[in-house]
C-alpha atoms as a PDB file:
ATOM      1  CA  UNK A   1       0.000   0.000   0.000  1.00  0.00           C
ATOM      2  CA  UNK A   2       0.941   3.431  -0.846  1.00  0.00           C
ATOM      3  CA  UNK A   3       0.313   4.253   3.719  1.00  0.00           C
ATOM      4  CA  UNK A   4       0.582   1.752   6.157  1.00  0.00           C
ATOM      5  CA  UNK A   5      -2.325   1.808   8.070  1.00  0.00           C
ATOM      6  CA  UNK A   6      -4.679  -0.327  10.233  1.00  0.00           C
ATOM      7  CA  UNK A   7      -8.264   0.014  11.380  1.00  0.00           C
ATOM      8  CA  UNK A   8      -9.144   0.334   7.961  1.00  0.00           C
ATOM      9  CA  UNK A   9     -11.410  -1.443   5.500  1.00  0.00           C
ATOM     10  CA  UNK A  10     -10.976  -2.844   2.467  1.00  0.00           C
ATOM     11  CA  UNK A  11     -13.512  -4.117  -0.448  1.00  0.00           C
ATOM     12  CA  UNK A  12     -13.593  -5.379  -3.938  1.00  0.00           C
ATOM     13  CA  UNK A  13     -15.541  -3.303  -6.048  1.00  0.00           C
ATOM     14  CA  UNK A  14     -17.814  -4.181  -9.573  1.00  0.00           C
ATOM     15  CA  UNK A  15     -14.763  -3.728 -11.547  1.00  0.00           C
ATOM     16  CA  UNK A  16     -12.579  -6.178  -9.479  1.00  0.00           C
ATOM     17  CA  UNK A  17     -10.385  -3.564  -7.591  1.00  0.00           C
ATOM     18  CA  UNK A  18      -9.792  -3.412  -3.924  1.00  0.00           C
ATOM     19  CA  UNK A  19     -10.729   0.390  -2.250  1.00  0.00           C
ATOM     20  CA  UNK A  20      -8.910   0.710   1.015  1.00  0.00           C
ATOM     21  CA  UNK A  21     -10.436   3.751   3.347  1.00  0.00           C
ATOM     22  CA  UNK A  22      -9.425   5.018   6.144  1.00  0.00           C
ATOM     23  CA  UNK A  23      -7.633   4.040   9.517  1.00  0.00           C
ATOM     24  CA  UNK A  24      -5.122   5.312  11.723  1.00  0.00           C
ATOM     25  CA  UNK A  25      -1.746   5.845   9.920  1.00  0.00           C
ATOM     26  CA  UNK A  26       1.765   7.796  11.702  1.00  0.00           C
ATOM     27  CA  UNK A  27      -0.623   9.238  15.023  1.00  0.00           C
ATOM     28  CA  UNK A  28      -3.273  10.475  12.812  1.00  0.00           C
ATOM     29  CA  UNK A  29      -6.775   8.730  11.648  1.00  0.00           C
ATOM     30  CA  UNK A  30      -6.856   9.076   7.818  1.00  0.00           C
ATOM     31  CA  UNK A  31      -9.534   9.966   5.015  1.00  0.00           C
ATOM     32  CA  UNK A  32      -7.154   8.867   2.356  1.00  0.00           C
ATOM     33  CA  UNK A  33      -8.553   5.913   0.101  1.00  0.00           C
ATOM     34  CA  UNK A  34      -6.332   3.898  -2.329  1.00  0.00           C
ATOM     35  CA  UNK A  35      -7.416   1.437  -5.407  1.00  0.00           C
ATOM     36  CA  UNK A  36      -5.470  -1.812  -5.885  1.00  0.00           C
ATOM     37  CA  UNK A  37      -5.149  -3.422  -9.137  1.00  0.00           C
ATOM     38  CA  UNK A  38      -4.865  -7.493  -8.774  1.00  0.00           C
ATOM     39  CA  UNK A  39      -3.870  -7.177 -12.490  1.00  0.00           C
ATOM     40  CA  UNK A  40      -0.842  -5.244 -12.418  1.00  0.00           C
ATOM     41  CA  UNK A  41       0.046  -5.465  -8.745  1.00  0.00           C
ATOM     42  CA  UNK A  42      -0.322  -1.539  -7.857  1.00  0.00           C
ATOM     43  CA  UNK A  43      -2.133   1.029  -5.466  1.00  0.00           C
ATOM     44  CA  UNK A  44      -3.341   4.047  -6.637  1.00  0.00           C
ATOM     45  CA  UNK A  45      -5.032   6.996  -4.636  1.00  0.00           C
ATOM     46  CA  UNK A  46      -8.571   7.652  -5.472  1.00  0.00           C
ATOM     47  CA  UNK A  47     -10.599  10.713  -3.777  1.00  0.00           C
ATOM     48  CA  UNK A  48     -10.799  10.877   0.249  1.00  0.00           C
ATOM     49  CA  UNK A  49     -13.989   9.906   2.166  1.00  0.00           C
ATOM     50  CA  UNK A  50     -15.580  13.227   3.730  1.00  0.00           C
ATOM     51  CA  UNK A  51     -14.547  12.097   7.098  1.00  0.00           C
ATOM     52  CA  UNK A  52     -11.327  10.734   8.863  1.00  0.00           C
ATOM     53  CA  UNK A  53     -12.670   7.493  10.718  1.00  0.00           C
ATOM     54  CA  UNK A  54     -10.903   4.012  11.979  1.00  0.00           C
ATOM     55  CA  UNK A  55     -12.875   0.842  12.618  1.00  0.00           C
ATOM     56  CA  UNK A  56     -15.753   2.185  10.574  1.00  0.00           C
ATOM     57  CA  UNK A  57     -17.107  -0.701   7.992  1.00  0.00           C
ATOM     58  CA  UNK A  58     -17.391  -0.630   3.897  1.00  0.00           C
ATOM     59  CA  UNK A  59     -20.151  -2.370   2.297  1.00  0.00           C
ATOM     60  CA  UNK A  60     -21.037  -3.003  -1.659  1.00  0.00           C
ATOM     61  CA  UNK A  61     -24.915  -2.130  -2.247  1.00  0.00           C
ATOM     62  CA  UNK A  62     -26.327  -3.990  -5.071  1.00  0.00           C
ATOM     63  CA  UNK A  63     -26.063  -0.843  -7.148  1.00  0.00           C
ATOM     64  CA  UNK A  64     -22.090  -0.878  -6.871  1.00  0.00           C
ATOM     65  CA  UNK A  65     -22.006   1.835  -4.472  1.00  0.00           C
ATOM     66  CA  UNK A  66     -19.690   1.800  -1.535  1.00  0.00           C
ATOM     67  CA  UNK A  67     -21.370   2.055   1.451  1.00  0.00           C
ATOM     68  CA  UNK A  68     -19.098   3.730   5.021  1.00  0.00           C
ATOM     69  CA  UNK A  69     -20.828   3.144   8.205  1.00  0.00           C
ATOM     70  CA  UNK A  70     -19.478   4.867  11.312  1.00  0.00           C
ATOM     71  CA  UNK A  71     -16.331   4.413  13.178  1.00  0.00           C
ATOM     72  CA  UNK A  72     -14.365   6.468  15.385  1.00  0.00           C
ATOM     73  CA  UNK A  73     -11.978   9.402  15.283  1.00  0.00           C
ATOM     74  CA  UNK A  74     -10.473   9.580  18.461  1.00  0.00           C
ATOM     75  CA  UNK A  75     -13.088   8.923  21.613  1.00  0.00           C
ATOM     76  CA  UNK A  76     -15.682  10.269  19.328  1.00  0.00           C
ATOM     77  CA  UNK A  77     -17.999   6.799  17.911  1.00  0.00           C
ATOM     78  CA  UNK A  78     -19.742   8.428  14.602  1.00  0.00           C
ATOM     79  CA  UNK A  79     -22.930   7.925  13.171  1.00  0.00           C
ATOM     80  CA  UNK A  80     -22.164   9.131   9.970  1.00  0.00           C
ATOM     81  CA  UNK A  81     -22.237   7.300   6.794  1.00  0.00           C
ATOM     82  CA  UNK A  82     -21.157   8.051   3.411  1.00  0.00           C
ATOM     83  CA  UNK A  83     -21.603   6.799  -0.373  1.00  0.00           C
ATOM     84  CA  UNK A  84     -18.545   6.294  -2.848  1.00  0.00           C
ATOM     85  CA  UNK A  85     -19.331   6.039  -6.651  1.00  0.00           C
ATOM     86  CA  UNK A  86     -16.667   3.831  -8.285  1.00  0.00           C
ATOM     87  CA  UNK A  87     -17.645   5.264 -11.964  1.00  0.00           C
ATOM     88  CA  UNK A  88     -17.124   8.953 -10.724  1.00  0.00           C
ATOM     89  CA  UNK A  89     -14.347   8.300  -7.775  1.00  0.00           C
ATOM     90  CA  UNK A  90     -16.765  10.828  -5.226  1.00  0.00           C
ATOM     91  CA  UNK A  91     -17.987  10.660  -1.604  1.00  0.00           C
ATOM     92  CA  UNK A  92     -21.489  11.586  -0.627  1.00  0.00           C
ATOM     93  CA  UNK A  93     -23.318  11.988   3.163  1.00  0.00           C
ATOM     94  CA  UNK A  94     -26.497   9.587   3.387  1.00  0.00           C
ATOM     95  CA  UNK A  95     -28.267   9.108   6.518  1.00  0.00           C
ATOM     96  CA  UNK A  96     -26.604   8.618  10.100  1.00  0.00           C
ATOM     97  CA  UNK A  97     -27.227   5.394  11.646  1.00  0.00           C
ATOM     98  CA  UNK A  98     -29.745   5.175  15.108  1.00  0.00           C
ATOM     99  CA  UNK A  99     -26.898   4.495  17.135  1.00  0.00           C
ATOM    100  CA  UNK A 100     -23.152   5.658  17.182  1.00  0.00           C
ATOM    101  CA  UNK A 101     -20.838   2.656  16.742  1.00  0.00           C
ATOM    102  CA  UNK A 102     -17.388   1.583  15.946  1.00  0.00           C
ATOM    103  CA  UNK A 103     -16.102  -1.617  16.091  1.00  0.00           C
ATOM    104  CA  UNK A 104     -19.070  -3.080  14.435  1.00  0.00           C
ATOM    105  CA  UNK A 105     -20.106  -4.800  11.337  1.00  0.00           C
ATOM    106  CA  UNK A 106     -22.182  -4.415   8.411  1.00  0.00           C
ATOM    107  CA  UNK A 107     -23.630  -7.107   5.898  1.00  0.00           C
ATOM    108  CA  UNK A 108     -25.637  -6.306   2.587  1.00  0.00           C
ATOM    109  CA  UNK A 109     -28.333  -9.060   2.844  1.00  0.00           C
ATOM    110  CA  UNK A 110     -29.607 -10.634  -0.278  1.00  0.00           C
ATOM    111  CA  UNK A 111     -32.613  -8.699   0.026  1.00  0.00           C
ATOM    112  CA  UNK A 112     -30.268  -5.570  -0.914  1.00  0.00           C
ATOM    113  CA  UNK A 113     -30.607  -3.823   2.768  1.00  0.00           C
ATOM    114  CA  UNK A 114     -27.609  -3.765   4.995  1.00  0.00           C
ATOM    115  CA  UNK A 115     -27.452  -5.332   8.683  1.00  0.00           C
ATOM    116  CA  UNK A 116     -25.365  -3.044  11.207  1.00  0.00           C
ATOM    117  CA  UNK A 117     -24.553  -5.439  14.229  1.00  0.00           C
ATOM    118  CA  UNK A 118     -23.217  -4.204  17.594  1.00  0.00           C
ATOM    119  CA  UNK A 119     -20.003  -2.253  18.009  1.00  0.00           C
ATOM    120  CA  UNK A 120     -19.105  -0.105  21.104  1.00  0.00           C
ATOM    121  CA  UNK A 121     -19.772   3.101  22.363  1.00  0.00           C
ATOM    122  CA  UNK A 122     -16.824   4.160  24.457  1.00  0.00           C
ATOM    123  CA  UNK A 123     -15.767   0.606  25.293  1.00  0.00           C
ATOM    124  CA  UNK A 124     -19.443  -0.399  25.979  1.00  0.00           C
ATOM    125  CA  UNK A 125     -20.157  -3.490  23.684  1.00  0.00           C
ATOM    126  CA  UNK A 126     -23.550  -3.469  21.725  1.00  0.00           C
ATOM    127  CA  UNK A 127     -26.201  -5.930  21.149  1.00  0.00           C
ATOM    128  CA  UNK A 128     -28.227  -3.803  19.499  1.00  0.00           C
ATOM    129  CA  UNK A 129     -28.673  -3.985  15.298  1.00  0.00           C
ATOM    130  CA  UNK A 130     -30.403  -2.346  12.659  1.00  0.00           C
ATOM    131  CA  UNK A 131     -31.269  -2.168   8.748  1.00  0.00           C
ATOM    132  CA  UNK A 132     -30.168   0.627   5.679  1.00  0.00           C
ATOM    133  CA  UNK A 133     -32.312   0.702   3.098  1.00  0.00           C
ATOM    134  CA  UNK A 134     -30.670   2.054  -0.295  1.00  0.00           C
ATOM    135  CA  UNK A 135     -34.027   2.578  -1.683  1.00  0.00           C
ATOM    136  CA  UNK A 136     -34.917   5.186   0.952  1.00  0.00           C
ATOM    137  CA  UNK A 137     -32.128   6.090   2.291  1.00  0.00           C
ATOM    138  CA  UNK A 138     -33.176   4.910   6.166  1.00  0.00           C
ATOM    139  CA  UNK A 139     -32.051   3.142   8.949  1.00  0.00           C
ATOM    140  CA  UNK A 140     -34.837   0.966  11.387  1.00  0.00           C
ATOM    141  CA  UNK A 141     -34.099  -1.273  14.149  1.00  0.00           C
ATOM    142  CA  UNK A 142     -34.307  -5.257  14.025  1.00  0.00           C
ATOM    143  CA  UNK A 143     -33.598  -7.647  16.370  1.00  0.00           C
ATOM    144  CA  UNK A 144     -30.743  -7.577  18.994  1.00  0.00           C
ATOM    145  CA  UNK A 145     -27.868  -9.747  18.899  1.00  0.00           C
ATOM    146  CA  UNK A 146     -27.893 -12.764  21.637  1.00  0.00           C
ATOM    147  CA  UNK A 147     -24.283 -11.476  22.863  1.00  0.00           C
ATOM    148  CA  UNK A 148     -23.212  -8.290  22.724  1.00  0.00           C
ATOM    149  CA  UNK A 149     -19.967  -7.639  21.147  1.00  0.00           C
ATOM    150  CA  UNK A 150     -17.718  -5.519  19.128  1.00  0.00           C
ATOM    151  CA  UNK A 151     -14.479  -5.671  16.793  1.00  0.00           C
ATOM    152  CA  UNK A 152     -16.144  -9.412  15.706  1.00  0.00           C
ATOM    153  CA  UNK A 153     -17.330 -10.312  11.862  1.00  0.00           C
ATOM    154  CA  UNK A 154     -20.182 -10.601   9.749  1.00  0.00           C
ATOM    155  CA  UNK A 155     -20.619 -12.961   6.330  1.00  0.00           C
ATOM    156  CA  UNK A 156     -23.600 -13.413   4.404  1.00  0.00           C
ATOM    157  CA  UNK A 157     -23.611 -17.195   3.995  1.00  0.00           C
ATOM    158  CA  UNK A 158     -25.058 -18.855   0.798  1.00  0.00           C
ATOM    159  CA  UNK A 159     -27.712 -19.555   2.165  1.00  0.00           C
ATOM    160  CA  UNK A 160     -28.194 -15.793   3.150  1.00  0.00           C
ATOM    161  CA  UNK A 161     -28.024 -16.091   7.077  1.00  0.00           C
ATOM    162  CA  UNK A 162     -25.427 -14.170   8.177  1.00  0.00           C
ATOM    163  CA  UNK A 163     -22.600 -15.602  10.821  1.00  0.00           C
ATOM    164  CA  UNK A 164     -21.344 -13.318  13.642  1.00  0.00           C
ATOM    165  CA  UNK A 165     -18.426 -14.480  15.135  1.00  0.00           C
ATOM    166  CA  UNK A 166     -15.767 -13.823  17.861  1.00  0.00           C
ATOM    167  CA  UNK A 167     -15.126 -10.274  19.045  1.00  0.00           C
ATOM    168  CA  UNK A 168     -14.949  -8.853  22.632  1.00  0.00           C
ATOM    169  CA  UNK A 169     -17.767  -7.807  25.129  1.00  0.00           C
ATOM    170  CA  UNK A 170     -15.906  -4.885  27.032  1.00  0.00           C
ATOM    171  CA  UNK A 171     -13.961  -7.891  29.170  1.00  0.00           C
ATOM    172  CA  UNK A 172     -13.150 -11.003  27.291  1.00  0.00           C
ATOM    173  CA  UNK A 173     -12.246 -12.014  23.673  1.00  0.00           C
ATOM    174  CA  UNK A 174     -15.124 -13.959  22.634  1.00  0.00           C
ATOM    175  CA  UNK A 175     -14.978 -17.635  20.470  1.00  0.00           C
ATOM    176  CA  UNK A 176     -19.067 -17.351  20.363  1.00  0.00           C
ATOM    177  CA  UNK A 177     -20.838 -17.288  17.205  1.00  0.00           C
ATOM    178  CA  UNK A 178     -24.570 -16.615  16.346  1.00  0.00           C
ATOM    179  CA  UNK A 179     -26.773 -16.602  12.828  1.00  0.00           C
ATOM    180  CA  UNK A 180     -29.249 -13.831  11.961  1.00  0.00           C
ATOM    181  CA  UNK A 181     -32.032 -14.959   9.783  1.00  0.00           C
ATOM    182  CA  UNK A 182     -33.177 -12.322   7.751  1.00  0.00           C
ATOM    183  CA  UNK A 183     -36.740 -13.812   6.876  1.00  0.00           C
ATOM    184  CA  UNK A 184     -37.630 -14.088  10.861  1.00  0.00           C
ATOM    185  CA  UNK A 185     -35.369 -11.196  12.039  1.00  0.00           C
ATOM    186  CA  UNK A 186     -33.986 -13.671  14.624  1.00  0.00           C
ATOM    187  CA  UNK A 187     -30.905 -14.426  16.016  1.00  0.00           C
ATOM    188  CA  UNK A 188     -29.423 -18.161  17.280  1.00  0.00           C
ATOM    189  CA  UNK A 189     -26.200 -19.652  18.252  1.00  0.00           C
ATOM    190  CA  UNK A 190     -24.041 -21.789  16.395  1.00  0.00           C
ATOM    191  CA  UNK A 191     -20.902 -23.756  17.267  1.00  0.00           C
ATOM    192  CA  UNK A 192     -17.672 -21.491  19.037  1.00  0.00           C
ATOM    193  CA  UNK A 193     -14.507 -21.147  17.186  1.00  0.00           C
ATOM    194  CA  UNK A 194     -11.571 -23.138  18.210  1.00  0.00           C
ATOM    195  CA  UNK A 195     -10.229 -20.222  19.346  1.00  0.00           C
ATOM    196  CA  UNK A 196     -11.011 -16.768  20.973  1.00  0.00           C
ATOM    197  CA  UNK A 197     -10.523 -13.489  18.654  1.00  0.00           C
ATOM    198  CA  UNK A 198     -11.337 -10.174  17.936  1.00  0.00           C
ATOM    199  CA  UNK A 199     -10.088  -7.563  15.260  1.00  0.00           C
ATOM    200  CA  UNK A 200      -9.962 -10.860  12.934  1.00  0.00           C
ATOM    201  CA  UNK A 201     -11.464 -10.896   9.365  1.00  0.00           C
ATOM    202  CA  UNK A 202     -13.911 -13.624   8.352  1.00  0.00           C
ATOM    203  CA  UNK A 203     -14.008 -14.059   3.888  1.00  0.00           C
ATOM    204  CA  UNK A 204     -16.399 -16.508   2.431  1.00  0.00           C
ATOM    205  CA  UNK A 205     -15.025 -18.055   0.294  1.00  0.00           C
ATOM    206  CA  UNK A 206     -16.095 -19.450  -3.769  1.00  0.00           C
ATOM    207  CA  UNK A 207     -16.846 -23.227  -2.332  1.00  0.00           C
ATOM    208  CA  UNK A 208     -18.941 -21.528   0.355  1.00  0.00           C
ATOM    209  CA  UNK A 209     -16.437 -22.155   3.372  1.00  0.00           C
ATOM    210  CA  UNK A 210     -15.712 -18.813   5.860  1.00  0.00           C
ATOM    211  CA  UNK A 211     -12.101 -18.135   6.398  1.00  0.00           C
ATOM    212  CA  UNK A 212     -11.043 -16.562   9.766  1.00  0.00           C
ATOM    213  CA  UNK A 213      -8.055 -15.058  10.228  1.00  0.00           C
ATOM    214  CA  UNK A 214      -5.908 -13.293  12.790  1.00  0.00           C
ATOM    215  CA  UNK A 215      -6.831 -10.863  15.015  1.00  0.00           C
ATOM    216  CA  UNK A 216      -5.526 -10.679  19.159  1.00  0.00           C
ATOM    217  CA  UNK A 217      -6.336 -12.392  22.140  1.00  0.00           C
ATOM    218  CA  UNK A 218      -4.003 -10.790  24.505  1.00  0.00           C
ATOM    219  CA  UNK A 219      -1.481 -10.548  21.920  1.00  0.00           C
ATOM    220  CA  UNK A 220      -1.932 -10.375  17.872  1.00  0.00           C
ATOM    221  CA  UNK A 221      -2.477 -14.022  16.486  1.00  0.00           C
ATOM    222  CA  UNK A 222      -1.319 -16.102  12.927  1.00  0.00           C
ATOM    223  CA  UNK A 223      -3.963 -18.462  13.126  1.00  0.00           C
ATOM    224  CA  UNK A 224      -6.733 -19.426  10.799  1.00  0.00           C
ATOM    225  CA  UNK A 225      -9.749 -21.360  10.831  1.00  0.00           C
ATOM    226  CA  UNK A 226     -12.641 -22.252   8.899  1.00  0.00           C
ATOM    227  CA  UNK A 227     -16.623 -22.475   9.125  1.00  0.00           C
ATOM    228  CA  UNK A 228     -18.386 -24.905   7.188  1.00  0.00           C
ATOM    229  CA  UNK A 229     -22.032 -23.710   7.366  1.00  0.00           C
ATOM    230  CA  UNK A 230     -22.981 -27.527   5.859  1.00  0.00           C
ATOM    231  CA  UNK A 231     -21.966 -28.812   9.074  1.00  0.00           C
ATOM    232  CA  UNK A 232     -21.888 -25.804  11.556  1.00  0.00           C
ATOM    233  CA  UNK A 233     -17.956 -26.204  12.461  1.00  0.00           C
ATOM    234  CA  UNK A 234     -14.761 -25.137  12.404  1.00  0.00           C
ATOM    235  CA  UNK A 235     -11.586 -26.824  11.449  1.00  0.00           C
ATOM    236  CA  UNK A 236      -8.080 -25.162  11.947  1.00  0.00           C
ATOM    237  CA  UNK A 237      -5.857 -24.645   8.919  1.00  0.00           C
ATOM    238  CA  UNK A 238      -2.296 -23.421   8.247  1.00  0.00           C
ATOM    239  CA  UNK A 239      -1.171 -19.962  10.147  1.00  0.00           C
ATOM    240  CA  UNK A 240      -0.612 -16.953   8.411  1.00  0.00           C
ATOM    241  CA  UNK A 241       3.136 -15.587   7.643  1.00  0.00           C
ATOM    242  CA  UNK A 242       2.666 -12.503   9.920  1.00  0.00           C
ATOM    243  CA  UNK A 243       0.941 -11.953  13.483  1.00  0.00           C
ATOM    244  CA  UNK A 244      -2.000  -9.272  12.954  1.00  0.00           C
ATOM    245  CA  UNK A 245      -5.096  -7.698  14.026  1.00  0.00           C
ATOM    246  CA  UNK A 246      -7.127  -4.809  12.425  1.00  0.00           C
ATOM    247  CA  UNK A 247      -6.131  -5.770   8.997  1.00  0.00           C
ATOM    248  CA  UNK A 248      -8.349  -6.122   6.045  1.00  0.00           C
ATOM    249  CA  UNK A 249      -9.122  -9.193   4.002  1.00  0.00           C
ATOM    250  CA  UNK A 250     -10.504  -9.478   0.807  1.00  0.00           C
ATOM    251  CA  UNK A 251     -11.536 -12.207  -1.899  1.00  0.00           C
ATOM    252  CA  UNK A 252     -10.392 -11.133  -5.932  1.00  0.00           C
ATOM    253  CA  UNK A 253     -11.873 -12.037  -8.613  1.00  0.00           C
ATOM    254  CA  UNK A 254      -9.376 -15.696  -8.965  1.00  0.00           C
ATOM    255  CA  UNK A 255     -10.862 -16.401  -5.872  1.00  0.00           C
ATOM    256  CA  UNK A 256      -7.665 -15.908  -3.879  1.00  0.00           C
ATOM    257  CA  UNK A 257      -7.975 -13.743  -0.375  1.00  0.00           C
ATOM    258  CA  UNK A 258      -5.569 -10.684  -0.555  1.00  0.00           C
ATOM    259  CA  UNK A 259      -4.657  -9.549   3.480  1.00  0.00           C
ATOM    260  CA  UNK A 260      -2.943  -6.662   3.890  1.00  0.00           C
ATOM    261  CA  UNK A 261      -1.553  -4.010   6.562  1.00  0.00           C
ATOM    262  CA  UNK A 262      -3.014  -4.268  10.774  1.00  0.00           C
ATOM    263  CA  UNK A 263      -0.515  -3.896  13.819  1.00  0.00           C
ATOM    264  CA  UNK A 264       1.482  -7.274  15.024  1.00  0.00           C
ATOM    265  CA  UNK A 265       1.663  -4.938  18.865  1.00  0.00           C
ATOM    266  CA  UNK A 266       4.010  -3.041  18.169  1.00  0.00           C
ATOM    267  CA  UNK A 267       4.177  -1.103  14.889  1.00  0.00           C
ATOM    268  CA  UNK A 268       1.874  -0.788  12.033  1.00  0.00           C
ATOM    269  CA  UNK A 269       2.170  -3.255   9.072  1.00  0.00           C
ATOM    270  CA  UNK A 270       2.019  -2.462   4.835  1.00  0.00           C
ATOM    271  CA  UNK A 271       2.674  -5.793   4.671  1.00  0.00           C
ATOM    272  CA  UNK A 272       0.204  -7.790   2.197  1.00  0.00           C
ATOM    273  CA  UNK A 273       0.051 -12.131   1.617  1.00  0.00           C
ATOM    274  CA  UNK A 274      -2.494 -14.329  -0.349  1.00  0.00           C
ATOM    275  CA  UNK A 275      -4.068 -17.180   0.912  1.00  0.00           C
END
């Protein structure tokens, strides 16, 4: 990357680039956003999000728009949200979200509406979730989570549930998982991780597998496991190259996942691998 950074997001757009936004880079959280070309192997700046913000979240709506949820600058949680337009490289403001929240996750469900879950409020875990509507431009409230928790992730299984797992509830690093069912608005549990993170990253992948990786539980972690939602468990799998959390992951278009940057505990990484 062209800035190391970490609390950051990363996501593959329509035209098969990766748009990284945001974070906290050399003492300072960032608007900067870069583009990253699997093609030719290069990161090039695109136009900076209104807003500096770190552990915010980055979501593709069904009409290719990029959608930025919250975050934090600072102690101030934000309930801000903002629209990029790959075809014109811009940032608008769309509607602010019920609740302020960093840490948290978003999910565009197959229905086309996007599924905020938890977060923090100044170190106060959430359990609370709601839905964006791109058609109106709205946020209402649906069902709380059965834990609350923060810095954890969110995938849309095939099947269109999406798994919640991991994350920390203001005192421990969590190896829970739930599933939110979008046609009952209900949340249930499903089996624990093999082992306790938070400020992981969770990829599903093409054969319909989730990949976890990373993250910190008292100290930034290598391993990786996987959810098979077939079965409802998790199997461990060879550890990543570097020790991070906050880091990004992404799946290209080959089908590859593309991790890059996060903070092993001591210094920030620009570090990228491929799994």
């Amino acid at each position: 990357m062209n800035h190391a950074r970490s609390e950051h997001t990363a996501s593959v757009l329509i035209n098969g680039r990766v748009l990284v936004t945001g974070g906290y880079s050399s003492d300072n959280w960032v608007n900067s956003a870069e583009l990253y070309d699997s093609s030719t192997e290069t990161w090039t700046p695109t136009a900076s999000m209104i807003m500096p913000r770190g552990r915010h979240t980055a979501s593709i709506l069904t009409n290719g728009k990029l959608l930025i949820v919250g975050g934090h600058i600072s102690v101030d949680v934000l309930n801000s949200t903002e629209l990029y337009d790959p075809s014109t490289e811009t940032w608008t403001s769309t509607a602010n979200t019920i609740k302020p929240r960093t840490s948290h996750t978003t999910s565009v469900l197959t229905n086309g509406k996007v599924l905020a879950a938890g977060g923090d409020i100044n170190f106060d875990a959430l359990d609370s979730a709601e839905l964006y509507d791109p058609s109106t431009g709205t946020w209402t409230p649906t069902a709380s989570m059965i834990m609350p928790r923060a810095s954890h992730t969110a995938s849309v299984l095939t099947d269109g549930k999406v798994l919640v797992a991991g994350g920390d509830n203001s005192f421990d690093t969590l190896n829970s998982a739930e599933l939110y069912d979008p046609s009952t608005g209900t949340w249930t549990l499903t089996a624990n991780m093999i082992k306790p993170r938070a400020s992981h990253t969770a990829s599903v992948l093409t054969n319909g597998n989730v990949l976890v990786t990373a993250g910190f539980d008292n100290n930034a972690l290598n391993s990786a496991e996987l959810y098979d939602p077939s079965t409802g468990t998790w199997t461990t799998i060879d550890s990543m190259n570097h020790a991070r959390a906050s880091h990004t992951a992404s799946v290209l278009m080959n089908g590859k996942v593309l991790v890059t940057g996060g903070a092993d505990g001591s210094v920030v990484l620009n570090s990228a691998e491929l799994y």
